[in-house]
Protein backbone atom coordinates (compact mmCIF):
# COMPACT_ATOMS: atom_id res chain seq x y z
CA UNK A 1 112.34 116.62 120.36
CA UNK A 2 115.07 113.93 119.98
CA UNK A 3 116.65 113.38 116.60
CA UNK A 4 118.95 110.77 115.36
CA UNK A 5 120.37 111.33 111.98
CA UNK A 6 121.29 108.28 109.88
CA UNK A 7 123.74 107.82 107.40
CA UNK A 8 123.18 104.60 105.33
CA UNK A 9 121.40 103.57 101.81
CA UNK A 10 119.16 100.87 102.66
CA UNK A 11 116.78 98.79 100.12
CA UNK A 12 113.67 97.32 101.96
CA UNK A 13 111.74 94.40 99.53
CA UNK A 14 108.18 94.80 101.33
CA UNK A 15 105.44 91.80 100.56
CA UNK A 16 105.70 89.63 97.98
CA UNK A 17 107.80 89.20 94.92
CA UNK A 18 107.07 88.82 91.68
CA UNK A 19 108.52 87.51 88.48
CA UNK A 20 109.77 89.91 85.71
CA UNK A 21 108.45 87.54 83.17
CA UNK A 22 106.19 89.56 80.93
CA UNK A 23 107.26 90.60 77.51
CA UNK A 24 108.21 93.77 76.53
CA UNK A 25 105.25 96.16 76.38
CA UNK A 26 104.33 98.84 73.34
CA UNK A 27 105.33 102.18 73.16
CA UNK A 28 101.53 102.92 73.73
CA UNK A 29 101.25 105.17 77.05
CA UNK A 30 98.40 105.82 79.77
CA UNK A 31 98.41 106.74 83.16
CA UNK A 32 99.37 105.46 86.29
CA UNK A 33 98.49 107.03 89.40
CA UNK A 34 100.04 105.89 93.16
CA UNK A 35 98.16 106.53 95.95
CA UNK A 36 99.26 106.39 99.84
CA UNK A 37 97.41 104.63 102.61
CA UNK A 38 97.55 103.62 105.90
CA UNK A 39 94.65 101.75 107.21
CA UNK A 40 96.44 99.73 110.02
CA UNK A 41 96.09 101.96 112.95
CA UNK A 42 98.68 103.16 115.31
CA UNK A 43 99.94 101.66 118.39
CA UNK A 44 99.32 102.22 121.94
CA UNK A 45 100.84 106.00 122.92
CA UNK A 46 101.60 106.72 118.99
CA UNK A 47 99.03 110.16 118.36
CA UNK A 48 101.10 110.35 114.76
CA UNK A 49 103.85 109.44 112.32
CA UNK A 50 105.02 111.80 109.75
CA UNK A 51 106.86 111.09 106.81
CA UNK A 52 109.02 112.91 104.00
CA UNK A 53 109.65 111.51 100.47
CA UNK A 54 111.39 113.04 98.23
CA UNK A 55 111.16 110.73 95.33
CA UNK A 56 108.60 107.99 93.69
CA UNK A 57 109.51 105.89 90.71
CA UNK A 58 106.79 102.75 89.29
CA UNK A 59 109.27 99.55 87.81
CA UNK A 60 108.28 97.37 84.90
CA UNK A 61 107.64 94.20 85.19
CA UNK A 62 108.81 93.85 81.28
CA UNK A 63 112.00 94.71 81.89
CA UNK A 64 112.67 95.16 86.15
CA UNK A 65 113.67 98.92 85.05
CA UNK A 66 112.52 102.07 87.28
CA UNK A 67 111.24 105.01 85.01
CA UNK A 68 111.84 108.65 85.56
CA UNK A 69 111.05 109.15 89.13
CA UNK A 70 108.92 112.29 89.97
CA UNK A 71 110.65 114.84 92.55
CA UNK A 72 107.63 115.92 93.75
CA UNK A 73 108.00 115.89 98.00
CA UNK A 74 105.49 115.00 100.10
CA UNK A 75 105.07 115.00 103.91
CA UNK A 76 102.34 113.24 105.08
CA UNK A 77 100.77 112.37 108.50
CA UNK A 78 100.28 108.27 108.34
CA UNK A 79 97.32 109.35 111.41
CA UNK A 80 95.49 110.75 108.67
CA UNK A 81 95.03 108.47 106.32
CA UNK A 82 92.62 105.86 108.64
CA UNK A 83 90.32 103.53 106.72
CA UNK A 84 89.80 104.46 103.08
CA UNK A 85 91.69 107.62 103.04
CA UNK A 86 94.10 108.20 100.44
CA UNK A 87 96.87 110.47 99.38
CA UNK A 88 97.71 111.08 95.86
CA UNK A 89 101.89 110.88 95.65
CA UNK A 90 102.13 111.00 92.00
CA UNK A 91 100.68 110.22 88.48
CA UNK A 92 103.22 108.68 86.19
CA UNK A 93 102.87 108.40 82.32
CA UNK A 94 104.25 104.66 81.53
CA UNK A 95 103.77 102.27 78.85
CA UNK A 96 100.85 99.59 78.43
CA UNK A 97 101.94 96.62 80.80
CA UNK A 98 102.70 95.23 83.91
CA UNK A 99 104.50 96.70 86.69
CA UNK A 100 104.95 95.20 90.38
CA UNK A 101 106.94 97.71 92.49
CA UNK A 102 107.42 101.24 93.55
CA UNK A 103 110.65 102.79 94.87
CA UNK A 104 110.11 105.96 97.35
CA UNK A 105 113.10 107.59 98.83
CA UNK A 106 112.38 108.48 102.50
CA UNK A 107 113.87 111.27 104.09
CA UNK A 108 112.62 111.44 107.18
CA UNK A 109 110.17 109.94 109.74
CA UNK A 110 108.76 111.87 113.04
CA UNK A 111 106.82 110.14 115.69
CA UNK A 112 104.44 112.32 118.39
CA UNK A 113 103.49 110.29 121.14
CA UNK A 114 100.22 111.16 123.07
CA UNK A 115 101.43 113.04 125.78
CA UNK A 116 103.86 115.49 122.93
CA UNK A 117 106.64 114.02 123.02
CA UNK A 118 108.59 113.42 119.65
CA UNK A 119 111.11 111.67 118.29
CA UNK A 120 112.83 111.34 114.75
CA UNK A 121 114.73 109.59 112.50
CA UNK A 122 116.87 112.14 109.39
CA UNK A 123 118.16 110.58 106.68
CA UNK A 124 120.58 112.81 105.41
CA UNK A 125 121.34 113.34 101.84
CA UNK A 126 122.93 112.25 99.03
CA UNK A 127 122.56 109.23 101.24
CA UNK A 128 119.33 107.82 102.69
CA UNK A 129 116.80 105.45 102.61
CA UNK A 130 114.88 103.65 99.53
CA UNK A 131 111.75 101.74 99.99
CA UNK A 132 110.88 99.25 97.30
CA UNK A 133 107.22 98.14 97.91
CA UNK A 134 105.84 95.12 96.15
CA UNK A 135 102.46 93.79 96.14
CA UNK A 136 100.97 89.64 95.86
CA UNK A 137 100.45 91.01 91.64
CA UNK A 138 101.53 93.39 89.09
CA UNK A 139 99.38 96.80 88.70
CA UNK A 140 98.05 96.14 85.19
CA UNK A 141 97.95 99.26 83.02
CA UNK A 142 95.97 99.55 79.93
CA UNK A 143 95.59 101.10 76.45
CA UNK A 144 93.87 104.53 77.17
CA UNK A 145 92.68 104.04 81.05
CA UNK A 146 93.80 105.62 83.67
CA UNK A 147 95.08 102.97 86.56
CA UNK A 148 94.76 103.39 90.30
CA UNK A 149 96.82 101.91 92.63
CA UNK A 150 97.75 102.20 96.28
CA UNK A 151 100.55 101.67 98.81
CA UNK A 152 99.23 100.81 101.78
CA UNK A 153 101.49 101.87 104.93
CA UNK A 154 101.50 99.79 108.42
CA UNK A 155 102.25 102.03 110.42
CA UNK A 156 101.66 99.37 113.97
CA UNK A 157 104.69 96.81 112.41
CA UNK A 158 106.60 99.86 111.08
CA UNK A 159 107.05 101.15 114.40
CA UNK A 160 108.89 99.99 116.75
CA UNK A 161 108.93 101.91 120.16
CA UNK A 162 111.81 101.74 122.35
CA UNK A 163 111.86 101.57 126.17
CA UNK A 164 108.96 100.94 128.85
CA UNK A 165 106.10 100.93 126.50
CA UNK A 166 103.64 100.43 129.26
CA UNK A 167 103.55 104.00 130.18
CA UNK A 168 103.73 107.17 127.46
CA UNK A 169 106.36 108.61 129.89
CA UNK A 170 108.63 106.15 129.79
CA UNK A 171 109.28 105.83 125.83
CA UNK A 172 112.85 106.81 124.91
CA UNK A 173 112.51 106.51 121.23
CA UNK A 174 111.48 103.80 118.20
CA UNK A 175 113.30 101.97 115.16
CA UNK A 176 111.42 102.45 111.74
CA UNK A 177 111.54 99.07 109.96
CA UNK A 178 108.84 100.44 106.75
CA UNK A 179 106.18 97.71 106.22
CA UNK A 180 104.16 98.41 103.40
CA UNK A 181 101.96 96.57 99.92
CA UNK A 182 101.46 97.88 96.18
CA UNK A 183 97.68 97.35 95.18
CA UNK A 184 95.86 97.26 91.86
CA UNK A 185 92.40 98.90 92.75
CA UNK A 186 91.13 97.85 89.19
CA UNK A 187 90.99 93.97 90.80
CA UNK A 188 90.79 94.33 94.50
CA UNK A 189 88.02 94.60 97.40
CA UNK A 190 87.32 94.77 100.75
CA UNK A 191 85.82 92.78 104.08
CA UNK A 192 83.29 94.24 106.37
CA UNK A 193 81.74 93.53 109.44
CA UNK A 194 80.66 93.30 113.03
CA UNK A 195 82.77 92.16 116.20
CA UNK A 196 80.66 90.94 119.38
CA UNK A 197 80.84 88.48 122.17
CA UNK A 198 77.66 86.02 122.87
CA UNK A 199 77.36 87.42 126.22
CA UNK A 200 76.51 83.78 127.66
CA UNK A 201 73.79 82.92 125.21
CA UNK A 202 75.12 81.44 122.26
CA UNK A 203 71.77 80.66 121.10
CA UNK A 204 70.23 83.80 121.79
CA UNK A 205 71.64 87.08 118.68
CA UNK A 206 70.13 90.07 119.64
CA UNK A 207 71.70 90.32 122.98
CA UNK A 208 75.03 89.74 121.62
CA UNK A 209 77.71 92.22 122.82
CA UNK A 210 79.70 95.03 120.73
CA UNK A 211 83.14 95.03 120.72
CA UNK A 212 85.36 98.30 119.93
CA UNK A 213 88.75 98.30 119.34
CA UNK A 214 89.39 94.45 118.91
CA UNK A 215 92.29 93.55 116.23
CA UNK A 216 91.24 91.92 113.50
CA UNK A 217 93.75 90.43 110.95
CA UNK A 218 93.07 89.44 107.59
CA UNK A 219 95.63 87.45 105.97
CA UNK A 220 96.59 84.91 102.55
CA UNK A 221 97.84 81.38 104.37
CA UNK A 222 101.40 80.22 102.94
CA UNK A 223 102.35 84.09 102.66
CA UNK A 224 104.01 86.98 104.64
CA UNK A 225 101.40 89.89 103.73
CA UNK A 226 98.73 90.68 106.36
CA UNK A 227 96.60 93.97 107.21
CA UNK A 228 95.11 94.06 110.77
CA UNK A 229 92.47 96.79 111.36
CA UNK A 230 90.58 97.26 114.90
CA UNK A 231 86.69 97.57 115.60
CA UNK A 232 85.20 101.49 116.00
CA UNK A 233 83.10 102.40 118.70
CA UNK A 234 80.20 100.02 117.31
CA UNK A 235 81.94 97.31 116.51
CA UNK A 236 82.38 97.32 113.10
CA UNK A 237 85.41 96.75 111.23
CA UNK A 238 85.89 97.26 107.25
CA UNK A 239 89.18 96.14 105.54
CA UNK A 240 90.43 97.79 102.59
CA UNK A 241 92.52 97.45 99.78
CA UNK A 242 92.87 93.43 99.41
CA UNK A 243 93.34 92.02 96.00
CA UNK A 244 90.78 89.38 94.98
CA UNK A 245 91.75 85.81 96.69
CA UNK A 246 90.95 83.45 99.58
CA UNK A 247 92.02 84.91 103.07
CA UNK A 248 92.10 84.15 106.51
CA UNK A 249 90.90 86.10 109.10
CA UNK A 250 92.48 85.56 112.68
CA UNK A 251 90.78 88.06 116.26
CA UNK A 252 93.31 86.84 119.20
CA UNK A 253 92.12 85.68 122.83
CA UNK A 254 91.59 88.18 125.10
CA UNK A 255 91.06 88.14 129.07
CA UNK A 256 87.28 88.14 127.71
CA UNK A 257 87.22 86.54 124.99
CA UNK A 258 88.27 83.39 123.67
CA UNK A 259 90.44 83.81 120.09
CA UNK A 260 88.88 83.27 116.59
CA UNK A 261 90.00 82.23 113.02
CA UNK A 262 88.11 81.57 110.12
CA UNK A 263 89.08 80.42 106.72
CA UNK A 264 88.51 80.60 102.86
CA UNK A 265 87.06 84.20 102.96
CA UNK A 266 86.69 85.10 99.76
CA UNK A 267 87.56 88.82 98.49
CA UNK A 268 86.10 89.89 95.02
CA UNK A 269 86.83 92.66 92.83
CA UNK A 270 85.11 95.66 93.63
CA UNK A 271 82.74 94.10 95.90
CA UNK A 272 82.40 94.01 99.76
CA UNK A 273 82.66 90.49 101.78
CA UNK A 274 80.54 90.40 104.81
CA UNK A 275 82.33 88.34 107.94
CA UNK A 276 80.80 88.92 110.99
CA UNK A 277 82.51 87.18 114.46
CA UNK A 278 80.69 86.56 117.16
CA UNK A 279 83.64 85.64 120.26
CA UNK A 280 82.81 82.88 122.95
CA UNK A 281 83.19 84.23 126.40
CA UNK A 282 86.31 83.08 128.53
């Protein structure tokens, strides 16, 4: 295993920003619990990516303060958390209000490739590497409820692997540049679906074709924060973890197929949208 250890305190602003303009909140407190996700799969030759954090703290919107952060550590296998799978990283006790970032301190990231071999990244301490992950709008916590929220990890633009990447054996290492989102479950939803090709008969459904493992990538136009999922085995794709908005949804050409966008998809909260794509043949 090849390590590199690093020596550097880095700040990474992930998604969108938002305005500290709320105003100061009441000295009334609930809970706020932070969940980690990772629904973007991994790329070609990546079996797993394993990360440390020492450290989680939630920041007010009220004031752009961090509170106490909990020093609970967690190490956690990003290949694990496909789809709707979730990871509890903390539970915080905050005031009623907004708040639109969390700060994690990473210490560490390890990446197996399929044939075994691994390579990681140490970030030695006191010095190492804080990720401040932002989301499109504020978690909103309220008087007496509990609030769920999630950070949802992408691991395929986090990644970067270094060398031939055509073939396993000739990967000599990767850069970790964290990509990540903060989202309110309380106002978001999700986009479902099938992925086929017409097989030659536009006119004609029920000999349309399945298609696993086809990107799919769902995104806000104007803005920098996208989630791209692929098909399973049947061809079905579900997208998790969107807040509530108009989206764009973008499947690129293939030697197959021809590429496909579609506009003004519509996520609501706590529902399910339902896009199917059907992909002309090349």
């Amino acid at each position: 295993m090849k390590t590199r250890a690093c020596h550097f305190h880095l700040i990474l602003l992930l998604a969108f920003a938002t305005p500290a303009c709320d105003k100061p909140t009441s000295s009334v407190f609930s809970e706020l619990q932070i969940r980690l996700a990772a629904q973007s799969p991994n790329q070609q030759h990546v079996g797993s990516v394993v990360v440390r954090f020492s450290e989680m703290a939630v920041r007010s919107a009220a004031n752009s303060e961090y509170g106490t952060p909990g020093a609970v550590p967690h190490t956690i296998d990003l290949a694990e958390l496909g789809g709707s799978e979730t990871r509890i990283l903390d539970v915080f006790s905050v005031a009623e209000g907004r708040y639109d970032a969390a700060r994690l301190k990473l210490d560490g990231v390890t990446v197996t490739l399929t044939n075994g071999s691994q390579f990681s990244e140490v970030f030695s301490p006191p010095l190492g590497v804080e990720i401040v992950v932002q989301g499109s709008t504020p978690v909103v916590v309220e008087r007496n409820r509990k609030a769920d929220a999630v950070i949802d990890f992408d691991p395929m633009r986090s990644i970067t692997l270094e060398g031939d990447t055509r073939q396993v054996h000739d990967i000599t290492g990767f850069r970790f540049q964290p990509r990540a989102r903060l989202v309110d479950l309380a106002s978001s939803g999700q986009v479902s679906g099938t992925v086929k090709h017409d097989n030659g008969t536009p006119a004609v459904l029920r000999d349309d074709v399945p298609l696993p493992g086809y990107p799919i990538t769902l995104f806000q136009p104007g803005g920098t924060d996208s989630v791209t999922v692929r098909t399973n085995d049947s061809g079905r794709y579900t997208v998790f973890f969107m807040p509530a908005g108009s989206y764009a949804m973008y499947v690129p050409q293939t030697e197959a197929t021809e590429a496909w966008t579609w506009e003004n998809i519509e996520v609501t909260t706590a529902s399910t949208t339902r896009q199917d794509i059907v992909l002309a043949r090349r």
